[in-house]
N, C-alpha and C. Protein backbone atom coordinates (compact mmCIF):
# COMPACT_ATOMS: atom_id res chain seq x y z
N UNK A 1 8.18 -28.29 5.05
CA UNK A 1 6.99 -27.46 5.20
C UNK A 1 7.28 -26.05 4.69
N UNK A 2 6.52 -25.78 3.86
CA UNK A 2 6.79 -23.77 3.01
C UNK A 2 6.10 -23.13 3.98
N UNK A 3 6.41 -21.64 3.91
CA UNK A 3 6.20 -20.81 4.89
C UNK A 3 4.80 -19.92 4.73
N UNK A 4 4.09 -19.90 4.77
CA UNK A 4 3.06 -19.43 4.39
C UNK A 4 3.60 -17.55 4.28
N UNK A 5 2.62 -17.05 3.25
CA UNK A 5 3.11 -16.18 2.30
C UNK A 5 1.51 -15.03 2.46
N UNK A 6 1.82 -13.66 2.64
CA UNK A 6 0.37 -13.01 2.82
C UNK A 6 0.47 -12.25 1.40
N UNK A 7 -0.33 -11.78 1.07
CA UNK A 7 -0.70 -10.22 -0.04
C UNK A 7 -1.40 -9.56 0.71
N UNK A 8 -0.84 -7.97 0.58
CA UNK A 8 -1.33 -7.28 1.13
C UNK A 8 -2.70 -6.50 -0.27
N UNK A 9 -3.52 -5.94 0.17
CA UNK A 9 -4.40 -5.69 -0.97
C UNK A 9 -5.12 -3.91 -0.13
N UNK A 10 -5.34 -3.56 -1.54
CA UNK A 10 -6.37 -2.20 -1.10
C UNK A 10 -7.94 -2.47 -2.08
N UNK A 11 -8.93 -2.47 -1.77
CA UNK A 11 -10.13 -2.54 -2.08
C UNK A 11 -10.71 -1.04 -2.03
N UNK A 12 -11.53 -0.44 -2.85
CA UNK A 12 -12.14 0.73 -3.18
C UNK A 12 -13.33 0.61 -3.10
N UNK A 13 -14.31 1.09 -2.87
CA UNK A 13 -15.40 1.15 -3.44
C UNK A 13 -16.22 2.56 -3.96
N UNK A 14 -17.44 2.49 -4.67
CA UNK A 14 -17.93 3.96 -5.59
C UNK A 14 -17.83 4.69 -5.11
N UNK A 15 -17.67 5.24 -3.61
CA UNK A 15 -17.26 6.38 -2.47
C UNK A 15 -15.75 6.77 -2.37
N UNK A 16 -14.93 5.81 -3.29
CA UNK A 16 -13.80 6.31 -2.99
C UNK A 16 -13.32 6.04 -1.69
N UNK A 17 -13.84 5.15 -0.77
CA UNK A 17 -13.79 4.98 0.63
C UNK A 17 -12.48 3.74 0.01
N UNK A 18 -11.27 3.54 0.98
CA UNK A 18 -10.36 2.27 0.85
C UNK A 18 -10.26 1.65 1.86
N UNK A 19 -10.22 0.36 1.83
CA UNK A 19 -10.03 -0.69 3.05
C UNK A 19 -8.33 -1.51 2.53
N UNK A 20 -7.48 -1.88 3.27
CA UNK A 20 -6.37 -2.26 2.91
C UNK A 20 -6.14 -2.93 4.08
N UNK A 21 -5.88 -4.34 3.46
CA UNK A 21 -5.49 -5.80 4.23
C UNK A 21 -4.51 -6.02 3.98
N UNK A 22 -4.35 -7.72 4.56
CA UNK A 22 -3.32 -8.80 4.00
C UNK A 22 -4.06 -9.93 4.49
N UNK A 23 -3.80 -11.22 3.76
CA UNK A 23 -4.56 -12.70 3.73
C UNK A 23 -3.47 -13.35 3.11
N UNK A 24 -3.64 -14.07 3.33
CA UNK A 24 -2.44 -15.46 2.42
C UNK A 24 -3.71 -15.66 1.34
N UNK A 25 -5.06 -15.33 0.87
CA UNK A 25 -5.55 -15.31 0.01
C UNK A 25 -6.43 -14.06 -0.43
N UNK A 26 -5.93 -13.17 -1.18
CA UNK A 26 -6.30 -11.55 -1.25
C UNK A 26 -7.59 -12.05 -2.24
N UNK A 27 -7.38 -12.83 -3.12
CA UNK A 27 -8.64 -12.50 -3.98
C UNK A 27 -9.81 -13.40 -3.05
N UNK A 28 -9.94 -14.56 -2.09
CA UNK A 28 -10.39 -15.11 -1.38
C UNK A 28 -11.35 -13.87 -0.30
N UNK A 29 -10.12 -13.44 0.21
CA UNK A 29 -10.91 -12.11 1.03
C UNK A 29 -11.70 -10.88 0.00
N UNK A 30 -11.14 -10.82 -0.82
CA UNK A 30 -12.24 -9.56 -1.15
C UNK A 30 -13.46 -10.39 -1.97
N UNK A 31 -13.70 -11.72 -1.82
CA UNK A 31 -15.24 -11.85 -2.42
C UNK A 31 -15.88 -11.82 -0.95
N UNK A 32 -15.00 -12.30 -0.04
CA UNK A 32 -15.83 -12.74 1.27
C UNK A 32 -16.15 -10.92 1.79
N UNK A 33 -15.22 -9.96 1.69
CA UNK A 33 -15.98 -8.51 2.25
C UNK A 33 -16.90 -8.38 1.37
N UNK A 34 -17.43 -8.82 -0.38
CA UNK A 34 -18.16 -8.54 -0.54
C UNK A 34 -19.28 -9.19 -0.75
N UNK A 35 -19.40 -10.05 -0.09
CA UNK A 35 -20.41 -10.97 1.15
C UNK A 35 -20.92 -10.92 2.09
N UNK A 36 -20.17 -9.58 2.30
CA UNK A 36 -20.65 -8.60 4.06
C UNK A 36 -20.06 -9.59 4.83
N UNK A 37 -19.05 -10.78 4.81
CA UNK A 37 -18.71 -11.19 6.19
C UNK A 37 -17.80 -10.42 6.92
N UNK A 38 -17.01 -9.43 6.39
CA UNK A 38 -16.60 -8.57 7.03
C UNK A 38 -17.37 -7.61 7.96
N UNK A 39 -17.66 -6.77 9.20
CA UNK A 39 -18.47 -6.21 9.97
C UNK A 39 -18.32 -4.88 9.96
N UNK A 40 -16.66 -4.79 9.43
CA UNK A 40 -16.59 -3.31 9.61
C UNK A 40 -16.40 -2.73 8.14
N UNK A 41 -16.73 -3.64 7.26
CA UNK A 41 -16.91 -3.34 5.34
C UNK A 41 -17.77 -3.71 4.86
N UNK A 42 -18.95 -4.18 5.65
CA UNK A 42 -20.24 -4.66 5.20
C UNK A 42 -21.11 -3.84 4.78
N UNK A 43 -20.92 -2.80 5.22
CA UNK A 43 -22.10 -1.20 5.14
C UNK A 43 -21.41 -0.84 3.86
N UNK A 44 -20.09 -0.83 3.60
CA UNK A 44 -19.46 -0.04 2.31
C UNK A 44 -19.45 -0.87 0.82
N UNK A 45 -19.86 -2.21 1.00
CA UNK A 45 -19.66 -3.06 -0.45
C UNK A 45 -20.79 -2.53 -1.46
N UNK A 46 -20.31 -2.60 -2.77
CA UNK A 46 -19.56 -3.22 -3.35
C UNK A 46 -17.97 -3.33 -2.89
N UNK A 47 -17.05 -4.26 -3.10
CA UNK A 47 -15.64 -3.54 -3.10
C UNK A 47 -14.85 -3.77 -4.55
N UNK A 48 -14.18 -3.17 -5.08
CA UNK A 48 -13.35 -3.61 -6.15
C UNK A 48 -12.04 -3.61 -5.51
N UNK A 49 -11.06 -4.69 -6.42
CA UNK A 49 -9.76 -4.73 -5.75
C UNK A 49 -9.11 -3.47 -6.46
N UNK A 50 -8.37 -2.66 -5.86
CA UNK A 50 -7.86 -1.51 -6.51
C UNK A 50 -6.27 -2.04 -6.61
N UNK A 51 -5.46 -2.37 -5.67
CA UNK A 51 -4.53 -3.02 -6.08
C UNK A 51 -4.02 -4.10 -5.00
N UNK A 52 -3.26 -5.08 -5.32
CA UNK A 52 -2.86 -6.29 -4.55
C UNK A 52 -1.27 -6.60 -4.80
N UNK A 53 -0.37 -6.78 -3.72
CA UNK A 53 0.59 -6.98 -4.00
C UNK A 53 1.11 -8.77 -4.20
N UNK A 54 2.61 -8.71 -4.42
CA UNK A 54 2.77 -10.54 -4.61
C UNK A 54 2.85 -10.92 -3.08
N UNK A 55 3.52 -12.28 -2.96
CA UNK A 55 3.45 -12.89 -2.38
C UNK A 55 4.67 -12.48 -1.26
N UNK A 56 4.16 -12.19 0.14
CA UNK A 56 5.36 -11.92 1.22
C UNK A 56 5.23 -12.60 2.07
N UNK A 57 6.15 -12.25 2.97
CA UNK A 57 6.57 -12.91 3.76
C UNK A 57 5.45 -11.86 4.94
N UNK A 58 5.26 -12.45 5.85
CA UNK A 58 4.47 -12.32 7.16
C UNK A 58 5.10 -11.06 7.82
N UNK A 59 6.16 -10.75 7.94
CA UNK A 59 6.52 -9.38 8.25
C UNK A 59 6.52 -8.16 7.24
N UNK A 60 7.25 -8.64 6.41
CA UNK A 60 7.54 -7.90 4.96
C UNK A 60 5.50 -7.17 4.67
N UNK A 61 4.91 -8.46 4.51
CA UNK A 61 3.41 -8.00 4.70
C UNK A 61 2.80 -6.83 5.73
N UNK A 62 3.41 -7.47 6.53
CA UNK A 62 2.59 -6.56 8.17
C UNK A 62 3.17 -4.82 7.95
N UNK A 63 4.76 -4.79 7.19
CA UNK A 63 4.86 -3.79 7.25
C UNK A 63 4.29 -2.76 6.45
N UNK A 64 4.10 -3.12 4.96
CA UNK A 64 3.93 -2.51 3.70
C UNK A 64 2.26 -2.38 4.20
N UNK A 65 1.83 -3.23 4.60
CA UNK A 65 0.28 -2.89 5.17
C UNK A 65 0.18 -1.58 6.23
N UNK A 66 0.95 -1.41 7.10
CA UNK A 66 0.98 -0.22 7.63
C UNK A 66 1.48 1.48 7.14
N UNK A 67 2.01 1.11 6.33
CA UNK A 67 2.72 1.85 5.32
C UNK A 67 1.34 2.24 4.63
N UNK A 68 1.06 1.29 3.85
CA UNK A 68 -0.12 2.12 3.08
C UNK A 68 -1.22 2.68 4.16
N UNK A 69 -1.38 2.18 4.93
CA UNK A 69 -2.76 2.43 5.80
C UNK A 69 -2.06 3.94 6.36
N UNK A 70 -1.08 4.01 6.77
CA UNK A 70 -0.68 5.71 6.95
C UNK A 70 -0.98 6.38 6.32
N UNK A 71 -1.31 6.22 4.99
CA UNK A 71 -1.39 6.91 3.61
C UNK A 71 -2.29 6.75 2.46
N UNK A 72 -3.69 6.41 3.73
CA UNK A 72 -4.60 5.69 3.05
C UNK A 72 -5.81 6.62 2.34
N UNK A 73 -6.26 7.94 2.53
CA UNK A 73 -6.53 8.71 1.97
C UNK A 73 -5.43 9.54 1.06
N UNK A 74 -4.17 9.18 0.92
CA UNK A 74 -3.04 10.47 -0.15
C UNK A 74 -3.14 9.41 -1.40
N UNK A 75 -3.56 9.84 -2.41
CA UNK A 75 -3.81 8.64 -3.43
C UNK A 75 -2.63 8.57 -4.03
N UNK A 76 -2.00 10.04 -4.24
CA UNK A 76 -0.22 9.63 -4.59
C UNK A 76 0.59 8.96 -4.04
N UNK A 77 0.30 9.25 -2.58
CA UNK A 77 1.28 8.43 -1.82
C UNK A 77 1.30 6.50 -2.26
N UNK A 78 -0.37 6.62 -2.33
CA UNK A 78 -0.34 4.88 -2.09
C UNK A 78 0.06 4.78 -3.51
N UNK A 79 -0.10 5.62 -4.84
CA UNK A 79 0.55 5.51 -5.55
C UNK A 79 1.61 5.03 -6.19
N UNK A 80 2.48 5.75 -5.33
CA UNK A 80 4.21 5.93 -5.43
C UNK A 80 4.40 4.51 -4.49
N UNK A 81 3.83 3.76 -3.23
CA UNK A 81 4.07 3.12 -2.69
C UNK A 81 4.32 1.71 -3.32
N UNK A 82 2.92 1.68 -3.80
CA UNK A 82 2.83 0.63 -4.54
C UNK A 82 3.23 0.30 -5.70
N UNK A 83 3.78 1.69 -6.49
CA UNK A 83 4.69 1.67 -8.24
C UNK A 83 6.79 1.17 -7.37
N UNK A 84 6.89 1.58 -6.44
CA UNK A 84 7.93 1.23 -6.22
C UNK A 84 7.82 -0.15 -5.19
N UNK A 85 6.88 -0.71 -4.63
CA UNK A 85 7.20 -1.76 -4.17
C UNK A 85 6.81 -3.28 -5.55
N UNK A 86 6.18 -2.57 -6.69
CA UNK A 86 5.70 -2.91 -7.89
C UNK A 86 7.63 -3.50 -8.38
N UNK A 87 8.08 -2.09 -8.57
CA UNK A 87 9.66 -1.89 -9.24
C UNK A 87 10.50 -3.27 -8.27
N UNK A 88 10.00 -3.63 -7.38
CA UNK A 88 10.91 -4.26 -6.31
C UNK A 88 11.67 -3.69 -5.37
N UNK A 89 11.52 -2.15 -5.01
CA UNK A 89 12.46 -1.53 -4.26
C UNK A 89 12.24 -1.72 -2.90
């Protein structure tokens, strides 16, 4: 049995407003927020995916998701976050 695997993802929309998850299916979830089944991203769709990472592991996920969400208005930060978790560091 394989271990099931999340992506963490950040979604934008024309407000510049960001929402940032994780799903074991990132592109799955951002058609469904922009479906309004989400409750607390239903008022803000459209969403575009702004960026999505590979495939992690369930912690490795949970963390890098908190990580960005600390730093979810510093656009450098999520920047730099995501160019070096990009690099593999």
């Amino acid at each position: 049995m394989s271990k099931k695997t999340y992506q963490v993802y950040i979604l934008k929309n024309r407000m510049n407003r960001r929402f940032i998850g994780k799903a074991e299916d990132a592109q799955a979830e951002h058609t469904a927020h922009n479906k309004g089944q989400f409750k607390g991203t239903k008022a803000f769709k459209p969403w575009q995916m702004e960026w999505c990472s590979g495939h992690l592991s369930r912690n490795d996920a949970l963390r890098l998701e908190e990580e960005l969400r600390h730093h979810k208005t510093n656009t450098s930060m999520l920047e730099s976050i995501t160019h070096k978790h990009e690099m593999g560091m």
